[in-house]
C-alpha atoms as a PDB file:
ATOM      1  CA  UNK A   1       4.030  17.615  54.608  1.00  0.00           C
ATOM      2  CA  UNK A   2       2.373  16.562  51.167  1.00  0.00           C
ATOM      3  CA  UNK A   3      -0.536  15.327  50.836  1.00  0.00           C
ATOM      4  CA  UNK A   4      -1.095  11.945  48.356  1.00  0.00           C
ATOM      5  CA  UNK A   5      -4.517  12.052  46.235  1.00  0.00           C
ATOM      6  CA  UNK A   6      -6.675   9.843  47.369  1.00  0.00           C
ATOM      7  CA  UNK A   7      -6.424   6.456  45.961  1.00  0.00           C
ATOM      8  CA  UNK A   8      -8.624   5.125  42.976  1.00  0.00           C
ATOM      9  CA  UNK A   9     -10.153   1.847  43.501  1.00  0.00           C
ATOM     10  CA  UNK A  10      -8.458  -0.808  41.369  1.00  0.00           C
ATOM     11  CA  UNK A  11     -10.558  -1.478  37.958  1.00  0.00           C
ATOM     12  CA  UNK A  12     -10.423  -5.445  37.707  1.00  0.00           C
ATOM     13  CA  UNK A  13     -12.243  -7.911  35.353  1.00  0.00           C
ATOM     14  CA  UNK A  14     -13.065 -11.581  34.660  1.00  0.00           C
ATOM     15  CA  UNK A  15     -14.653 -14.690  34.488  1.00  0.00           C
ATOM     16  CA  UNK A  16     -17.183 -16.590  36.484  1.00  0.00           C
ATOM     17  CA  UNK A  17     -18.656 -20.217  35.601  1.00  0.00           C
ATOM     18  CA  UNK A  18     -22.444 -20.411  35.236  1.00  0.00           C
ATOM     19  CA  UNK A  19     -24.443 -23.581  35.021  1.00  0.00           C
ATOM     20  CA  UNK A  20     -24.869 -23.279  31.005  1.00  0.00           C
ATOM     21  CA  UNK A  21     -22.681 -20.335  29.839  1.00  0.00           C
ATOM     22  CA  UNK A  22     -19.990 -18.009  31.473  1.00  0.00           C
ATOM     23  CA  UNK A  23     -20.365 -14.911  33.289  1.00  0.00           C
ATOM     24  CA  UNK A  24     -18.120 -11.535  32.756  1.00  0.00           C
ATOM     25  CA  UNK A  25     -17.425  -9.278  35.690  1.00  0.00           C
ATOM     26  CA  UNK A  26     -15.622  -5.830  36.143  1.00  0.00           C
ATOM     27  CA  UNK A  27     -15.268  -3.121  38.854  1.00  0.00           C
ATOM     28  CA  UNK A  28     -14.222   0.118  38.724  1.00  0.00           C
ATOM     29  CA  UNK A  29     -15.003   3.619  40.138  1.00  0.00           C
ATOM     30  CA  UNK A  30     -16.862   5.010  37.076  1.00  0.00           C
ATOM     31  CA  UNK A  31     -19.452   3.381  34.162  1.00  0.00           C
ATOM     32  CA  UNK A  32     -16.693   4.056  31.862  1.00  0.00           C
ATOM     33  CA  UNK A  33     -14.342   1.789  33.840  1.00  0.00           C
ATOM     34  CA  UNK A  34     -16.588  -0.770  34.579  1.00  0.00           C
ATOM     35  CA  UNK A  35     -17.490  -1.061  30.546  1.00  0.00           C
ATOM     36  CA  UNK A  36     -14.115  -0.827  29.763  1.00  0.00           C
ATOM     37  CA  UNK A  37     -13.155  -3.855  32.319  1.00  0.00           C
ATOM     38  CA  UNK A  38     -16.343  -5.553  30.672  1.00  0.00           C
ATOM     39  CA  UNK A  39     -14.981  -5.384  27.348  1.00  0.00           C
ATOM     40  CA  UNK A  40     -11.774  -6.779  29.255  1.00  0.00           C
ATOM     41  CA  UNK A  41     -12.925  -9.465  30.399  1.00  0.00           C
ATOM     42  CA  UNK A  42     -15.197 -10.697  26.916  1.00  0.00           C
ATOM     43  CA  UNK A  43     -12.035 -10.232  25.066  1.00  0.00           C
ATOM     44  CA  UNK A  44     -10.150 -12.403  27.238  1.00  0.00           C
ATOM     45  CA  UNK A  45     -12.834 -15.075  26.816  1.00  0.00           C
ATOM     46  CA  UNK A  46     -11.990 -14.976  22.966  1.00  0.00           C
ATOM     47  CA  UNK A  47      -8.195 -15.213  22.899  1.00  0.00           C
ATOM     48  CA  UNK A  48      -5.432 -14.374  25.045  1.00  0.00           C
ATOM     49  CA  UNK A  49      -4.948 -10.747  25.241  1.00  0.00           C
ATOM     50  CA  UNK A  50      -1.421 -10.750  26.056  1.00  0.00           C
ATOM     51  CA  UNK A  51      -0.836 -12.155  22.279  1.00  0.00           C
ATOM     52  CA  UNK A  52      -2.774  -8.797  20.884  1.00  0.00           C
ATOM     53  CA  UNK A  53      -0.863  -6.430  19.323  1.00  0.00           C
ATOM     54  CA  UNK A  54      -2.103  -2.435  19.453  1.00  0.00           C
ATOM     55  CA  UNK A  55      -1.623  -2.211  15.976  1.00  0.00           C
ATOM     56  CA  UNK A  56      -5.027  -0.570  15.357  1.00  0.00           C
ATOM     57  CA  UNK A  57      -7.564   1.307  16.337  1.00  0.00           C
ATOM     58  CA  UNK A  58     -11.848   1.379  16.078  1.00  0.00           C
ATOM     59  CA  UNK A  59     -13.994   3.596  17.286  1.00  0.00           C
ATOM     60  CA  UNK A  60     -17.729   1.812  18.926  1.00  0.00           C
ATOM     61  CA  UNK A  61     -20.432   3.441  20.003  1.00  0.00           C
ATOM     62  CA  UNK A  62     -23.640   2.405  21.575  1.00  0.00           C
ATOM     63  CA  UNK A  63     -26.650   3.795  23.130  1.00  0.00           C
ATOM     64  CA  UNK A  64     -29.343   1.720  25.383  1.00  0.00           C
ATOM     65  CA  UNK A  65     -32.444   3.511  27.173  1.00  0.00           C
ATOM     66  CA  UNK A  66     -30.527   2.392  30.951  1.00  0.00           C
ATOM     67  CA  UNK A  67     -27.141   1.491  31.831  1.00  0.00           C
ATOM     68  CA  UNK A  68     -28.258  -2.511  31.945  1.00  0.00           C
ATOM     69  CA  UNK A  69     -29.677  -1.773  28.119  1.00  0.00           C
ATOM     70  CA  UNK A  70     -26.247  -0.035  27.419  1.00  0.00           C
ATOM     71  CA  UNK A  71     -23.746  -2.777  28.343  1.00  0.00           C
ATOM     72  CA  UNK A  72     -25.660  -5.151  26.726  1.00  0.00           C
ATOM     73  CA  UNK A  73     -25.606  -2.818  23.338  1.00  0.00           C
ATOM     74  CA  UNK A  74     -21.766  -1.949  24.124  1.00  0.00           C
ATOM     75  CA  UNK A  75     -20.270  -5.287  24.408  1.00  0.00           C
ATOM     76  CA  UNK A  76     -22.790  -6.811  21.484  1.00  0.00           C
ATOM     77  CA  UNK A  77     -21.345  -4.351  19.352  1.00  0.00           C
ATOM     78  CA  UNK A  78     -17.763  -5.686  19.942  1.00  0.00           C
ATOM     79  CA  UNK A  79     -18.660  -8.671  19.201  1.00  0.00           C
ATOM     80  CA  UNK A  80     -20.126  -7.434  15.943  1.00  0.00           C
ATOM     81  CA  UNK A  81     -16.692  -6.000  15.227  1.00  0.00           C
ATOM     82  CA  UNK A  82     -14.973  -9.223  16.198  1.00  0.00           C
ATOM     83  CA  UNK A  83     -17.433 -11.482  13.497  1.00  0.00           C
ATOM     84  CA  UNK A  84     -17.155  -8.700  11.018  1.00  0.00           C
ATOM     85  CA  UNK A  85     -13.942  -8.191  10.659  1.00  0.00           C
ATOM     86  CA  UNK A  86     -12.039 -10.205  13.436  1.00  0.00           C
ATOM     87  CA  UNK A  87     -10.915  -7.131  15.344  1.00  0.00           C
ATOM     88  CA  UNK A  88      -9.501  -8.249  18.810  1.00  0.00           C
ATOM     89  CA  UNK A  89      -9.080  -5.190  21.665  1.00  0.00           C
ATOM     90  CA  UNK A  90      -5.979  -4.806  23.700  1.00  0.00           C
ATOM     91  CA  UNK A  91      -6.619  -1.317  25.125  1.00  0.00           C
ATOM     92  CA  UNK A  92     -10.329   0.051  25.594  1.00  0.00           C
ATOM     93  CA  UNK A  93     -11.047   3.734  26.875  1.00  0.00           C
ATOM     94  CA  UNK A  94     -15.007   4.390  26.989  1.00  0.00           C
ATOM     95  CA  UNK A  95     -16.746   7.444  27.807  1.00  0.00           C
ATOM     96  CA  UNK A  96     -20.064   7.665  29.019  1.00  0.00           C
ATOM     97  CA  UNK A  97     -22.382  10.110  28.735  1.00  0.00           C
ATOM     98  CA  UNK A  98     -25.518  10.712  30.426  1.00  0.00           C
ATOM     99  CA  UNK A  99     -26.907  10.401  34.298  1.00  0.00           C
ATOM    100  CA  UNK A 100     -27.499   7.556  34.498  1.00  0.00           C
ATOM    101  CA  UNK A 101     -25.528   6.995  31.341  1.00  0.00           C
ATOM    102  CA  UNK A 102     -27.357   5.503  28.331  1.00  0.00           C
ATOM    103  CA  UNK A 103     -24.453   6.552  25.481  1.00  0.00           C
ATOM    104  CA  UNK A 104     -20.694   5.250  25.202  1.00  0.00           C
ATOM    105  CA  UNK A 105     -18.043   6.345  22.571  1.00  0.00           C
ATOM    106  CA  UNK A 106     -15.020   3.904  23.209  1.00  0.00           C
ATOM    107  CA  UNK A 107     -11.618   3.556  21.440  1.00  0.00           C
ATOM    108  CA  UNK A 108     -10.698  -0.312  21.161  1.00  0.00           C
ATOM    109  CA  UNK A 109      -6.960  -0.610  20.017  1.00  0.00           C
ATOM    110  CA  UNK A 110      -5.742  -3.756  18.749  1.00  0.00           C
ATOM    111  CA  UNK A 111      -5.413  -5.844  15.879  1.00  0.00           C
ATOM    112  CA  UNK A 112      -7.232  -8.426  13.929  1.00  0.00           C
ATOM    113  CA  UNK A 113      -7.394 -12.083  14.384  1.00  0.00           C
ATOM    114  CA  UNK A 114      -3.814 -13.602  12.994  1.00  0.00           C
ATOM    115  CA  UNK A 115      -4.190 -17.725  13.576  1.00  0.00           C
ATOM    116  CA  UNK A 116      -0.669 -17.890  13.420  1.00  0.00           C
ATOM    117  CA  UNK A 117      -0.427 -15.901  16.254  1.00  0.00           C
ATOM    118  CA  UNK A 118      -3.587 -16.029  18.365  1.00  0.00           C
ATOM    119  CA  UNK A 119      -5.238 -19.530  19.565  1.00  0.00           C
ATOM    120  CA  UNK A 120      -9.123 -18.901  19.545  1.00  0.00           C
ATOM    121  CA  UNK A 121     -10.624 -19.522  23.446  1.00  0.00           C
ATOM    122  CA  UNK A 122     -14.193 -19.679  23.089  1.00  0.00           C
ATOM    123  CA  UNK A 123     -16.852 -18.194  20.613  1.00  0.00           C
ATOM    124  CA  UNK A 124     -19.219 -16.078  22.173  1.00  0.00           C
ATOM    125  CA  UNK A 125     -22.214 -15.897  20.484  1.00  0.00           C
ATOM    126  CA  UNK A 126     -24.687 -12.875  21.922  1.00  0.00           C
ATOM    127  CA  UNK A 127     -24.790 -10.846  25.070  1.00  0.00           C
ATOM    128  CA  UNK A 128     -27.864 -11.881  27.322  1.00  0.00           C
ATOM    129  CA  UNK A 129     -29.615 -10.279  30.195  1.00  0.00           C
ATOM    130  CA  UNK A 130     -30.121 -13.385  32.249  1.00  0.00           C
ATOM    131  CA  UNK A 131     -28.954 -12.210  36.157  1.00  0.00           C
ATOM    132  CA  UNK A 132     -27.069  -9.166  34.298  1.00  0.00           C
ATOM    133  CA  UNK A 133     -25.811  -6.201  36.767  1.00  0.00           C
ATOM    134  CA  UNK A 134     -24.463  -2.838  35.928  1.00  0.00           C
ATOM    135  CA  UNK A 135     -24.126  -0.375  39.072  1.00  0.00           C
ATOM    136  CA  UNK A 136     -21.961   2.333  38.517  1.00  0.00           C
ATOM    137  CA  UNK A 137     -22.591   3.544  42.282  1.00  0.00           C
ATOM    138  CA  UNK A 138     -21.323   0.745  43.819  1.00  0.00           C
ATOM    139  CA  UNK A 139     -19.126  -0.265  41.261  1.00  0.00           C
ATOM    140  CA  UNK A 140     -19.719  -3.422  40.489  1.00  0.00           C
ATOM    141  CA  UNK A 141     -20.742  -5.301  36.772  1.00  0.00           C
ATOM    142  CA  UNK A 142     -21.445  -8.489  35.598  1.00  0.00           C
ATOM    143  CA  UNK A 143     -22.908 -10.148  32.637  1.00  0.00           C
ATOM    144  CA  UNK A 144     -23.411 -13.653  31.432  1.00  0.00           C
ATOM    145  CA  UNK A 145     -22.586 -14.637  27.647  1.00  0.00           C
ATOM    146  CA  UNK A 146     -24.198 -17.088  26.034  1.00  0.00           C
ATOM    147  CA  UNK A 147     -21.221 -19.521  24.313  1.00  0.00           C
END
């Protein structure tokens, strides 16, 4: 009789209401999954991802001295690419390197902002550190955004 692989824990992502701003959670298995369901989760804040096309693609990378340090720099540079040039992600892959990692290279397909076809959510202005969480081990990430 076969044997099945063992099953990979389900990478999920979203929102979570704070008394001044909004929180961002993801989990997955690996630091790659939970930055990728981080980067989720802020792009859903911005627009509805459903509406995003993968008509592009942009490469990020960031670097922080922990993993904490590193979300923070990951997710503040997407919303660098997002005010610079209105880039929108539909698709995110992001590998980590390092133990505990402290570098990501991730590939962010999508398009740019159309306002005939996207309806702005929210504008997100930085990436904070207030209450922020980022363990890899037990899979779990959350960080709050200030709006």
């Amino acid at each position: 009789m076969p044997t099945s692989a063992p099953a990979r824990p389900a990478r999920r992502w979203g929102t979570f209401p704070t008394t001044a701003d909004v929180g961002i959670w993801a989990s997955g298995p690996t630091a790659g999954a939970l930055l990728e369901g981080l980067a989720r989760a802020l792009y859903g804040l911005l627009v509805d991802p459903r509406g995003v096309r993968p008509r592009e693609e942009r490469v990020v990378r960031a670097h922080g001295r922990d993993p904490a340090e590193l979300a923070v720099a990951f997710l503040g540079e997407l919303l660098v690419l997002e005010e610079a040039e209105g880039f929108l992600g539909r698709q995110v892959r992001a590998t980590t390197r390092g133990r505990p990692p402290t570098s990501v290279v991730a590939r962010i397909v999508g398009e740019r902002f159309d306002p005939a076809r996207h309806v702005a959510r929210t504008e997100v202005k930085a990436v904070t550190y207030h209450d922020l969480r980022f363990d890899p081990r037990a899979g779990r990430a959350r960080v709050i955004v200030d709006l």
